[in-house]
PDB file of N, CA and C in Angstrom:
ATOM      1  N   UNK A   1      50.198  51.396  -2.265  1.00  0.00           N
ATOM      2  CA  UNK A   1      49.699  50.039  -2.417  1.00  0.00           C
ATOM      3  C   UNK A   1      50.814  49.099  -2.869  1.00  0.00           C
ATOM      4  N   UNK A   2      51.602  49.688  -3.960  1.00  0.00           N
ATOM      5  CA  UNK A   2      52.643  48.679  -4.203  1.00  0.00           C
ATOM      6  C   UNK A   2      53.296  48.148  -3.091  1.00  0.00           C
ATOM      7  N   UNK A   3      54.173  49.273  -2.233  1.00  0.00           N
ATOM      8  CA  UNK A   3      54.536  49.410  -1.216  1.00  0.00           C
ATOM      9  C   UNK A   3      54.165  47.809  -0.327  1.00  0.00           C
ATOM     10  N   UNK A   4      53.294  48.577  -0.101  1.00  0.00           N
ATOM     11  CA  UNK A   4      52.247  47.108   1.327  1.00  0.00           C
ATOM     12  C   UNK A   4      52.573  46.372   0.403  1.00  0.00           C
ATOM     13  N   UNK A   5      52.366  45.695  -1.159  1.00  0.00           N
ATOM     14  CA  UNK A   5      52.562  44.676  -1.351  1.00  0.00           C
ATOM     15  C   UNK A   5      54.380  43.869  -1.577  1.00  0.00           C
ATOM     16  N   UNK A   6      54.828  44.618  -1.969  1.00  0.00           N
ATOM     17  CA  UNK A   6      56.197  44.342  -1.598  1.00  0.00           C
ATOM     18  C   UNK A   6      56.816  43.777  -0.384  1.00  0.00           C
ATOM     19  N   UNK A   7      56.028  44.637   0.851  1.00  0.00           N
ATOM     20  CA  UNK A   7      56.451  44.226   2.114  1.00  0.00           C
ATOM     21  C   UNK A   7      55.265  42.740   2.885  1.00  0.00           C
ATOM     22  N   UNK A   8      54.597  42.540   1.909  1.00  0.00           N
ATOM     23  CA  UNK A   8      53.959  41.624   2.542  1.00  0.00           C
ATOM     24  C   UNK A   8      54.568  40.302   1.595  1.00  0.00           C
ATOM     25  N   UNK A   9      55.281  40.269   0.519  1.00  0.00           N
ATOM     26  CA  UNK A   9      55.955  39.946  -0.530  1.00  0.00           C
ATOM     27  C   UNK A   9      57.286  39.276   0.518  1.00  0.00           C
ATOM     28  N   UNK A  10      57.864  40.118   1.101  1.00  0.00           N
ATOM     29  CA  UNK A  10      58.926  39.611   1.205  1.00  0.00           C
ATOM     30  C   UNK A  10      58.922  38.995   3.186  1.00  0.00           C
ATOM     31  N   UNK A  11      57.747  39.047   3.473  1.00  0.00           N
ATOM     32  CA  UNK A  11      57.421  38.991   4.614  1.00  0.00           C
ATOM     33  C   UNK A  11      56.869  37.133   4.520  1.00  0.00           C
ATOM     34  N   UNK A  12      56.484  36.697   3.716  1.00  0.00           N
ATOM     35  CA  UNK A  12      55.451  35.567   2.988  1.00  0.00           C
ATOM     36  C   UNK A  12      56.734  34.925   2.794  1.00  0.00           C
ATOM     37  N   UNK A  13      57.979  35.120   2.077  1.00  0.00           N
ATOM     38  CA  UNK A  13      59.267  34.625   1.499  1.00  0.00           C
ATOM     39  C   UNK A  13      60.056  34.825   2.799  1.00  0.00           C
ATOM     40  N   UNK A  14      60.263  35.243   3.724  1.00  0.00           N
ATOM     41  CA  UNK A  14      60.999  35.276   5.216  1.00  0.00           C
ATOM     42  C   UNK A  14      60.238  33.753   5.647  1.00  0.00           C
ATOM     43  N   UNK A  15      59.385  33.550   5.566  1.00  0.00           N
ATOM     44  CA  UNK A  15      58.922  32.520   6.772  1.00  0.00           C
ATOM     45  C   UNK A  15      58.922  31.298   5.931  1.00  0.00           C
ATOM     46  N   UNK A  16      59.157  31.165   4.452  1.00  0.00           N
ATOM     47  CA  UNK A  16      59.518  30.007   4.250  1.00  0.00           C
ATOM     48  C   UNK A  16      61.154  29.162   4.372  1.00  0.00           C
ATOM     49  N   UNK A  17      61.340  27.760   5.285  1.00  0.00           N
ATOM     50  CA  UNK A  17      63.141  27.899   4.852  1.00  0.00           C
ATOM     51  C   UNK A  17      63.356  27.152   4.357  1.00  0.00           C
ATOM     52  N   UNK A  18      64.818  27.646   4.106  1.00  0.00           N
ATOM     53  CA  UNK A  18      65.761  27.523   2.680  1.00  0.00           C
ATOM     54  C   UNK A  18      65.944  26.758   2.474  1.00  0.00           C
ATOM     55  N   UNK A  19      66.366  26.071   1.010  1.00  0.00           N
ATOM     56  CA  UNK A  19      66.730  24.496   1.134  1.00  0.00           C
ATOM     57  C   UNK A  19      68.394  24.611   1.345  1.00  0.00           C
ATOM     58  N   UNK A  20      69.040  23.421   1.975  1.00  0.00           N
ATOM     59  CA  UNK A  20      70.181  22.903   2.099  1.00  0.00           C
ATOM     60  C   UNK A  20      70.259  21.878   0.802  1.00  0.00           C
ATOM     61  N   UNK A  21      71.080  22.609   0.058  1.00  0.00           N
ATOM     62  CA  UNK A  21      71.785  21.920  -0.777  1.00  0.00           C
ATOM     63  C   UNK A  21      72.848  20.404  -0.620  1.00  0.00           C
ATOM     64  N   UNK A  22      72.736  19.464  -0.850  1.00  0.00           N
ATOM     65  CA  UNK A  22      73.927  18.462  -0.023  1.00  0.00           C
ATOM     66  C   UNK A  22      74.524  17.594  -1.380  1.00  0.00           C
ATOM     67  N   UNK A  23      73.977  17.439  -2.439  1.00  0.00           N
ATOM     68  CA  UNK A  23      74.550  17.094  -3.326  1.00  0.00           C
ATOM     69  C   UNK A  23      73.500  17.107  -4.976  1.00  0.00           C
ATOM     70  N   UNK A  24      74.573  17.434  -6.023  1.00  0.00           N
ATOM     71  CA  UNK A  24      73.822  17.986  -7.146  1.00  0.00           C
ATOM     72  C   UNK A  24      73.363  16.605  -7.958  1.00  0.00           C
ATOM     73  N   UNK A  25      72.652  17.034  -9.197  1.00  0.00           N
ATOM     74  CA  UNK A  25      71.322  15.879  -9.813  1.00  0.00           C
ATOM     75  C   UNK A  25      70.236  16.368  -9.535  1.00  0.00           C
ATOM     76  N   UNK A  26      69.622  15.504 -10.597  1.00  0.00           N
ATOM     77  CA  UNK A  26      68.622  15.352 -10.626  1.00  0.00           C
ATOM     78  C   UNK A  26      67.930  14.533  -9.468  1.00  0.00           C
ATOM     79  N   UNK A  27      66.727  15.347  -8.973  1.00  0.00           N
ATOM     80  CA  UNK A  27      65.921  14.357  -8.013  1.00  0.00           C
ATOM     81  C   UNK A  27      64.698  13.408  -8.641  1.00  0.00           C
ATOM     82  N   UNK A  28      64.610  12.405  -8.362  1.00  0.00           N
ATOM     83  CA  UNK A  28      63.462  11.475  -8.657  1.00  0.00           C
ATOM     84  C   UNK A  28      62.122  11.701  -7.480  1.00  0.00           C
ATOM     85  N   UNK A  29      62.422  11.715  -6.353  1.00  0.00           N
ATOM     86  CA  UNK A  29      61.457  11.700  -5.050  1.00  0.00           C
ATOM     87  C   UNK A  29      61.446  13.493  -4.492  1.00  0.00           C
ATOM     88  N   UNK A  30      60.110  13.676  -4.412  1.00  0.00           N
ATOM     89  CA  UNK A  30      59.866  14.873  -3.316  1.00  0.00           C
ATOM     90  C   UNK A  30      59.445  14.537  -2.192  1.00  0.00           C
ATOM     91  N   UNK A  31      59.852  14.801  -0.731  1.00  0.00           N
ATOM     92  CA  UNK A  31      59.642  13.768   0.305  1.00  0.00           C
ATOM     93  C   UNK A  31      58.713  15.170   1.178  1.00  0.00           C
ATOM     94  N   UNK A  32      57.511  14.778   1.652  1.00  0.00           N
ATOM     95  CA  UNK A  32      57.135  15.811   2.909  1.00  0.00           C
ATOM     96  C   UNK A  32      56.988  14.743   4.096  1.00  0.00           C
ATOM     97  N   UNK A  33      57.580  15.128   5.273  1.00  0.00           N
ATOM     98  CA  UNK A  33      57.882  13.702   6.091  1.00  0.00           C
ATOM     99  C   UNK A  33      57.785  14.609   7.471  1.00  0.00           C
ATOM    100  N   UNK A  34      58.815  13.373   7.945  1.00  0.00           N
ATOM    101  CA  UNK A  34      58.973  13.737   9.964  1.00  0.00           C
ATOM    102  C   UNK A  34      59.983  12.954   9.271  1.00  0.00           C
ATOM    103  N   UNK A  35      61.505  13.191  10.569  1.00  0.00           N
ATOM    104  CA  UNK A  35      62.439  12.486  10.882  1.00  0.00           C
ATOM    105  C   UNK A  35      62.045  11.595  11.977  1.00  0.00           C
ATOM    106  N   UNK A  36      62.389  10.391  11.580  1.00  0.00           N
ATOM    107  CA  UNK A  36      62.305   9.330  12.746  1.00  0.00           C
ATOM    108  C   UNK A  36      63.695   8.403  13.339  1.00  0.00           C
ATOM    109  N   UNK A  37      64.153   8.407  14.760  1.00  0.00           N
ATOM    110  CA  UNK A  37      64.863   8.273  14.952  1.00  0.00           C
ATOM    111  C   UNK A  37      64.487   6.621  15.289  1.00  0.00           C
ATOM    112  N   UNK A  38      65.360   5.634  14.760  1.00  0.00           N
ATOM    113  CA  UNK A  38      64.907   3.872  15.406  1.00  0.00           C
ATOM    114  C   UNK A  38      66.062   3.539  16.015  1.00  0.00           C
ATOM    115  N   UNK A  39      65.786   2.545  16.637  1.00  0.00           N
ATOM    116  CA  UNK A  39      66.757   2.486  18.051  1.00  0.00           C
ATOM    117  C   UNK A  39      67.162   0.784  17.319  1.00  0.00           C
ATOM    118  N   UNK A  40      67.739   0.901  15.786  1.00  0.00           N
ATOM    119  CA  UNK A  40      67.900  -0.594  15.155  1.00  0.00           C
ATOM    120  C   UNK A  40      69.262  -0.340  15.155  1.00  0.00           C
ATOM    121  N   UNK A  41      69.932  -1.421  14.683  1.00  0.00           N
ATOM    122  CA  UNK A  41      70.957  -1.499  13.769  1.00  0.00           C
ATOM    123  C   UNK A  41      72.532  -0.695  14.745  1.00  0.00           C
ATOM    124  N   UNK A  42      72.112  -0.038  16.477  1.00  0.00           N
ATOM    125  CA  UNK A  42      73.090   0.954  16.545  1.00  0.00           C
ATOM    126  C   UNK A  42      72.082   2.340  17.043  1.00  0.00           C
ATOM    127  N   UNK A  43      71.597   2.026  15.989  1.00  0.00           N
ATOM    128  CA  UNK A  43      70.394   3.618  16.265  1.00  0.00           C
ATOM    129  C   UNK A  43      70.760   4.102  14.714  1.00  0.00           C
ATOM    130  N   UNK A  44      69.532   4.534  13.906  1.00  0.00           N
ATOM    131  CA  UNK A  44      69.402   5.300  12.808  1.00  0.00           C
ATOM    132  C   UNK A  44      68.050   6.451  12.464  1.00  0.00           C
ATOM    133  N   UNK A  45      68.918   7.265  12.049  1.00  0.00           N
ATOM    134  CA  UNK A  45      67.679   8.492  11.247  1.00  0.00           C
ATOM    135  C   UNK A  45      66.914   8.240   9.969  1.00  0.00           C
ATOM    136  N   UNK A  46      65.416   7.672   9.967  1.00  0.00           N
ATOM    137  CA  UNK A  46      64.848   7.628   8.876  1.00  0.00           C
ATOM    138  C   UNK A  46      63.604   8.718   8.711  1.00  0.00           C
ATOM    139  N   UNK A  47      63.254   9.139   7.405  1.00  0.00           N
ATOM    140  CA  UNK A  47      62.139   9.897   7.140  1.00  0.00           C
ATOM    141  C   UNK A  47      61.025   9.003   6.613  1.00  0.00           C
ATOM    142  N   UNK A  48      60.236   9.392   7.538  1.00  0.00           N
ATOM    143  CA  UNK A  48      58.478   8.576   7.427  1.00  0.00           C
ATOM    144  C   UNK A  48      57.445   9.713   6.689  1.00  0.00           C
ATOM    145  N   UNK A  49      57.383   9.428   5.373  1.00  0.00           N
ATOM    146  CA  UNK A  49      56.141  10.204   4.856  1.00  0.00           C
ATOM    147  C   UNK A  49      55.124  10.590   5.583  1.00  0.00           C
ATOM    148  N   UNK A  50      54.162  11.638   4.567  1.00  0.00           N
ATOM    149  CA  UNK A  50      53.111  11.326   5.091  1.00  0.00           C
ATOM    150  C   UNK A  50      52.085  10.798   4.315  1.00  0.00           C
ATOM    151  N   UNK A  51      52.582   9.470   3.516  1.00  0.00           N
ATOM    152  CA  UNK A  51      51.720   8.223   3.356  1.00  0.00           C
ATOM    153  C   UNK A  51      52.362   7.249   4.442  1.00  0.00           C
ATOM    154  N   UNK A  52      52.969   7.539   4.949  1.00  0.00           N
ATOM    155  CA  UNK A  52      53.716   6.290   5.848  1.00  0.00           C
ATOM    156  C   UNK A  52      55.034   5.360   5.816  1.00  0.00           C
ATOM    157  N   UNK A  53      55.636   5.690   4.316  1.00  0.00           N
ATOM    158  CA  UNK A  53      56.883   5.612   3.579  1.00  0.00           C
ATOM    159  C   UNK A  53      57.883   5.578   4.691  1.00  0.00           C
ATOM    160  N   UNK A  54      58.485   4.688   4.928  1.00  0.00           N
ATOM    161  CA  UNK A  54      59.935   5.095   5.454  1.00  0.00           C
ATOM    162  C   UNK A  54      60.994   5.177   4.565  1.00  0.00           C
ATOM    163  N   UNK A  55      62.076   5.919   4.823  1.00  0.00           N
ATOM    164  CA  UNK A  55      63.140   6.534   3.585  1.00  0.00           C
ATOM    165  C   UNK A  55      64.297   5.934   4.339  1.00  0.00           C
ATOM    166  N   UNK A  56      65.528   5.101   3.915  1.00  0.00           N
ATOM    167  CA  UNK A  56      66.874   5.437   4.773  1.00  0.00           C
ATOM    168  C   UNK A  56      67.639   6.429   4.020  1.00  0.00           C
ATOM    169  N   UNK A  57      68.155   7.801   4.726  1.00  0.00           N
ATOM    170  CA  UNK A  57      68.851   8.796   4.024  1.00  0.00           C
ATOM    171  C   UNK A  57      70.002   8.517   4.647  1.00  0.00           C
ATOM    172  N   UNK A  58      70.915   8.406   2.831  1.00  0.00           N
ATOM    173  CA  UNK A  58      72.542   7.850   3.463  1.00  0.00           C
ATOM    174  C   UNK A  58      73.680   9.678   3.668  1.00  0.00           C
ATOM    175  N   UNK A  59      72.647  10.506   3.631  1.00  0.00           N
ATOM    176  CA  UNK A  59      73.487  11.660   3.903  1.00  0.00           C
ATOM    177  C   UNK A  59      72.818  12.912   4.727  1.00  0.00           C
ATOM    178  N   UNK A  60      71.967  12.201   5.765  1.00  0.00           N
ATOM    179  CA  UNK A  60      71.325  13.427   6.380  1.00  0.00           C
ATOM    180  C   UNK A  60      72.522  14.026   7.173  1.00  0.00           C
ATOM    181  N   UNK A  61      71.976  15.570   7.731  1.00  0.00           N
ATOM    182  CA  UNK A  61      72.791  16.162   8.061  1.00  0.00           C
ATOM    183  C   UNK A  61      72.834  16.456   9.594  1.00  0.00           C
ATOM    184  N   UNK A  62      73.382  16.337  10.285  1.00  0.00           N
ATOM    185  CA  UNK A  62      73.472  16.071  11.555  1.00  0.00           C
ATOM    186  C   UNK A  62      72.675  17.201  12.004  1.00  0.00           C
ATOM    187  N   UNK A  63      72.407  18.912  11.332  1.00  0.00           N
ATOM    188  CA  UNK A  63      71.489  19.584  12.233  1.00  0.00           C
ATOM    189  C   UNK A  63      69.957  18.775  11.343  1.00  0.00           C
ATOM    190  N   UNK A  64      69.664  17.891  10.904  1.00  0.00           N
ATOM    191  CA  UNK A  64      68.545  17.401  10.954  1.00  0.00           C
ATOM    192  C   UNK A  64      68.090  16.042  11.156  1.00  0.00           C
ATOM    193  N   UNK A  65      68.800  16.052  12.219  1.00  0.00           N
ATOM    194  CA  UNK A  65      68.804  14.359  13.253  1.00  0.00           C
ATOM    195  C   UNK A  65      68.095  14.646  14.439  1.00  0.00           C
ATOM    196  N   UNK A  66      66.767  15.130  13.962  1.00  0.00           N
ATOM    197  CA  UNK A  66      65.791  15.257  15.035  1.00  0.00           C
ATOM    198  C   UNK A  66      64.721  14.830  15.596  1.00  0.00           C
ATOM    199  N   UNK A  67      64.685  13.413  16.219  1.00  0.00           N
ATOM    200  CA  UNK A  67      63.190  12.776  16.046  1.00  0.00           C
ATOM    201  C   UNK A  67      61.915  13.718  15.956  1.00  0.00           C
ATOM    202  N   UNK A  68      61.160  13.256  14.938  1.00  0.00           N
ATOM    203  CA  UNK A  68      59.773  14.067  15.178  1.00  0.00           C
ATOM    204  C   UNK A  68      59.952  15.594  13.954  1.00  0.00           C
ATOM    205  N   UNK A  69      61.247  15.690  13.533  1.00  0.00           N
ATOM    206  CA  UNK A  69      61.700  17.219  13.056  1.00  0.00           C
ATOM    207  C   UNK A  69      60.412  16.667  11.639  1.00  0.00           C
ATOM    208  N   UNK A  70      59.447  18.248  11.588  1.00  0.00           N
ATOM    209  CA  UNK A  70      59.034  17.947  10.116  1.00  0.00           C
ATOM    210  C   UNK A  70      60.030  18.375   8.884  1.00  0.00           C
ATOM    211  N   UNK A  71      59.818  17.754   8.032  1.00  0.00           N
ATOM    212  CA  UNK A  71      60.716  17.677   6.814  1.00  0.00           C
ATOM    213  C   UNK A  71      60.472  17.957   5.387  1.00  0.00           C
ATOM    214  N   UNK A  72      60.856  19.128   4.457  1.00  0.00           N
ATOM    215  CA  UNK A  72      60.694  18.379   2.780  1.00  0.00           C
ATOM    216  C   UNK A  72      61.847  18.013   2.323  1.00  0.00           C
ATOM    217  N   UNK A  73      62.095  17.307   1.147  1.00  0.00           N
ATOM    218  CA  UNK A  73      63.568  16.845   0.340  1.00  0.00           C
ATOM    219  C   UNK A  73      63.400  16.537  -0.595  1.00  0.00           C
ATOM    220  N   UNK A  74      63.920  16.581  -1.467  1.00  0.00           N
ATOM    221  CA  UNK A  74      64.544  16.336  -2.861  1.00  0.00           C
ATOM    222  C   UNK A  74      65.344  15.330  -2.933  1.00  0.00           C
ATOM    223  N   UNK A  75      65.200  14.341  -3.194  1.00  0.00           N
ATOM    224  CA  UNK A  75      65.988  13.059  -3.410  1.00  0.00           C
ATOM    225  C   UNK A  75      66.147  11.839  -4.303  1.00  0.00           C
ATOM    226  N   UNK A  76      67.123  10.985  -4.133  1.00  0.00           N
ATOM    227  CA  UNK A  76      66.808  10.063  -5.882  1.00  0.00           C
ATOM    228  C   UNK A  76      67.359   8.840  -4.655  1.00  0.00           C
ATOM    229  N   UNK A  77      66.603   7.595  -5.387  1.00  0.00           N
ATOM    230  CA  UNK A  77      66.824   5.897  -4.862  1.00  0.00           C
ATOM    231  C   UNK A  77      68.299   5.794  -5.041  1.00  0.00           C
ATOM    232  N   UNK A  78      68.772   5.034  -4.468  1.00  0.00           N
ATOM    233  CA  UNK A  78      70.527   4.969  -4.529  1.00  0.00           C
ATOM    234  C   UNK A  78      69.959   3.489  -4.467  1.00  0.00           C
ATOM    235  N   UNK A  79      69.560   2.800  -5.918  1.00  0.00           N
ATOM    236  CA  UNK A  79      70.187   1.372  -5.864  1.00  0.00           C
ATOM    237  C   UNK A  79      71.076   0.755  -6.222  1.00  0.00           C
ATOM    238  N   UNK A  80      72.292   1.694  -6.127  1.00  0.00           N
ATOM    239  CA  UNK A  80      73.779   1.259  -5.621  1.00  0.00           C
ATOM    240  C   UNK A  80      74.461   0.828  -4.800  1.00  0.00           C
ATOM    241  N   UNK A  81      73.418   1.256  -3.641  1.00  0.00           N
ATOM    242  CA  UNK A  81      73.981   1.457  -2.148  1.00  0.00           C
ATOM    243  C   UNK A  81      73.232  -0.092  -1.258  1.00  0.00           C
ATOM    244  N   UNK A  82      73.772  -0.752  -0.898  1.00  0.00           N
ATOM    245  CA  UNK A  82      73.211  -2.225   0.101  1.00  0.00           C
ATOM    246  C   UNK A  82      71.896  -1.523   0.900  1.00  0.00           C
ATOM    247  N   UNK A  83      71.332  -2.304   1.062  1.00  0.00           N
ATOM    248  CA  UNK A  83      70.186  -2.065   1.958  1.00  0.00           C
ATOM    249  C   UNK A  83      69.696  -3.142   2.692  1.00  0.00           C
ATOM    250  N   UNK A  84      69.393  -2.630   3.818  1.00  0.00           N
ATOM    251  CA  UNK A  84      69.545  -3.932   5.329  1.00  0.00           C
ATOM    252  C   UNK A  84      67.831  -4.380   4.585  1.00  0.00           C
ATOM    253  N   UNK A  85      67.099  -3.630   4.186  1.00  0.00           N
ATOM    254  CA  UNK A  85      65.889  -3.867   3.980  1.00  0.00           C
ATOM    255  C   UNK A  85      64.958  -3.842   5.346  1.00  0.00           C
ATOM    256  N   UNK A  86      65.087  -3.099   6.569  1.00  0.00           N
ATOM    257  CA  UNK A  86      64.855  -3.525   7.840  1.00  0.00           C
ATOM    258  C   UNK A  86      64.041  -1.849   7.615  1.00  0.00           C
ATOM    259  N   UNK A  87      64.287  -0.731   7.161  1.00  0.00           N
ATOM    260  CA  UNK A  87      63.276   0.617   6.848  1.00  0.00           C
ATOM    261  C   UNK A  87      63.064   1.055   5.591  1.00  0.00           C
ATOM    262  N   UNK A  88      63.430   0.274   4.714  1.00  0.00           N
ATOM    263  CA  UNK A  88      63.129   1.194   3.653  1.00  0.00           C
ATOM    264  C   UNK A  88      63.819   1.297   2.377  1.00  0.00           C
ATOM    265  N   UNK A  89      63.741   1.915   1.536  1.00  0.00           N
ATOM    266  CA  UNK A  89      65.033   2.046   0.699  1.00  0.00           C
ATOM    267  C   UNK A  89      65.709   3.257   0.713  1.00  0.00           C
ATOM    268  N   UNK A  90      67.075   3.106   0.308  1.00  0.00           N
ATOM    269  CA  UNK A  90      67.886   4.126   0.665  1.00  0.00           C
ATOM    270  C   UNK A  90      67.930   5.350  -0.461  1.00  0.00           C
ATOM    271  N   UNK A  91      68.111   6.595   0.255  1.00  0.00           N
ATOM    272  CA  UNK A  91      68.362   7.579  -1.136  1.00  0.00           C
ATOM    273  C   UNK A  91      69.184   8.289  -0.349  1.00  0.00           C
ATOM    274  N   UNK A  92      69.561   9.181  -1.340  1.00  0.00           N
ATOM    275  CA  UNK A  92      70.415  10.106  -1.558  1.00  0.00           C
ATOM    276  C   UNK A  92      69.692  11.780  -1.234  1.00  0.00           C
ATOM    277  N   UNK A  93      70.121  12.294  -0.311  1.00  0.00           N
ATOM    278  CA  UNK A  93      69.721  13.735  -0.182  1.00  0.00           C
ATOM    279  C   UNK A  93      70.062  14.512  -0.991  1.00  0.00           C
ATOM    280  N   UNK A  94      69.237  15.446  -2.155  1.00  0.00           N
ATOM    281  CA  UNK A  94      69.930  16.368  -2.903  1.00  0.00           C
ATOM    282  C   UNK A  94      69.206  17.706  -2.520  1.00  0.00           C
ATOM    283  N   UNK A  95      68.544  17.874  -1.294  1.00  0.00           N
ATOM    284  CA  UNK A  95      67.717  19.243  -1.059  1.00  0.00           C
ATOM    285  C   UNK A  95      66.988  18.842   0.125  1.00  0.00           C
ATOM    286  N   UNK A  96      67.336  19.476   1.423  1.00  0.00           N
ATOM    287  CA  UNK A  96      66.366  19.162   2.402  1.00  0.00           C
ATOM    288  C   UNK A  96      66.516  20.648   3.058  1.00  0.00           C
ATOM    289  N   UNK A  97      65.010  20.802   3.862  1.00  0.00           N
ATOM    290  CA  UNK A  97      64.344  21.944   4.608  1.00  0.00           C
ATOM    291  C   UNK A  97      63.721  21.628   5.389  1.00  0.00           C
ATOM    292  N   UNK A  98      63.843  22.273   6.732  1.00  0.00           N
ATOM    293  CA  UNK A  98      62.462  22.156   7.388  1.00  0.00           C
ATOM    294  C   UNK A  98      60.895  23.262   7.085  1.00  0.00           C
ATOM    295  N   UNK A  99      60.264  21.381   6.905  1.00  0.00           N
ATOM    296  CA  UNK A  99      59.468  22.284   6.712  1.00  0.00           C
ATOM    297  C   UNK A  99      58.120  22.861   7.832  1.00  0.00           C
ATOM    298  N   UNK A 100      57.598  24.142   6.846  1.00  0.00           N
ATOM    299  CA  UNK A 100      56.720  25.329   7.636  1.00  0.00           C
ATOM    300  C   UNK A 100      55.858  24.754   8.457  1.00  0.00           C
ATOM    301  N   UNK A 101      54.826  23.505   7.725  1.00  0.00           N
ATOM    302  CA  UNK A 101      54.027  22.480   8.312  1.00  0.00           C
ATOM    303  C   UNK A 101      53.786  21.362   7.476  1.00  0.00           C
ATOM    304  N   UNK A 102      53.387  19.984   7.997  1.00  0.00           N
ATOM    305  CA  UNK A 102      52.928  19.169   7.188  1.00  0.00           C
ATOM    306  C   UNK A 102      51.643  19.423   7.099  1.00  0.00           C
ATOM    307  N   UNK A 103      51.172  18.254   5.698  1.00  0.00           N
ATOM    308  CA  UNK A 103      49.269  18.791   5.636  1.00  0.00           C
ATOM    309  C   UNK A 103      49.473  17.033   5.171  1.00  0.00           C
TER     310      UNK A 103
END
């Protein structure tokens, strides 16, 4: 019995993925989203909650420049950083994954 549970243990922990680390801190925001690609400014990658939030992330990572990609992250407001104000406000990526599903 242990057995089966061990292997169903680490079977449950296989199918969740990993976070990408991109820079350390503390996070303020937990984001569960979609990447959205807008055809503004040039063309940019923003994350749209799922309250409807748009995010501008000033450090996504090029394997997650995927319109439509679902998403979680760890992130803090960068009101350091200019903002066109045209999606959103900008943060800082400190943990992103794709995620398993949205709900």
């Amino acid at each position: 019995m242990l057995g089966l549970l061990l292997v169903l243990a680490t079977t449950v922990h296989a199918n969740i993925p990993r976070w990408f680390e991109l820079a350390p801190g503390e996070p303020s925001l937990y984001i569960s989203g979609t990447i959205r690609y807008l055809n503004l400014e040039g063309g940019l990658y923003v994350i749209r909650d799922v309250r409807g939030t748009h995010y501008h992330p000033v450090n996504l990572p090029p394997a997650f420049e995927q319109d439509g990609l679902a998403i979680e992250a760890l992130a803090r407001l960068r009101e350091d950083s200019p903002t066109s104000g045209v999606v959103g406000p900008r943060i800082e990526l400190l943990h992103i994954r794709r995620a398993s599903r949205l709900e």
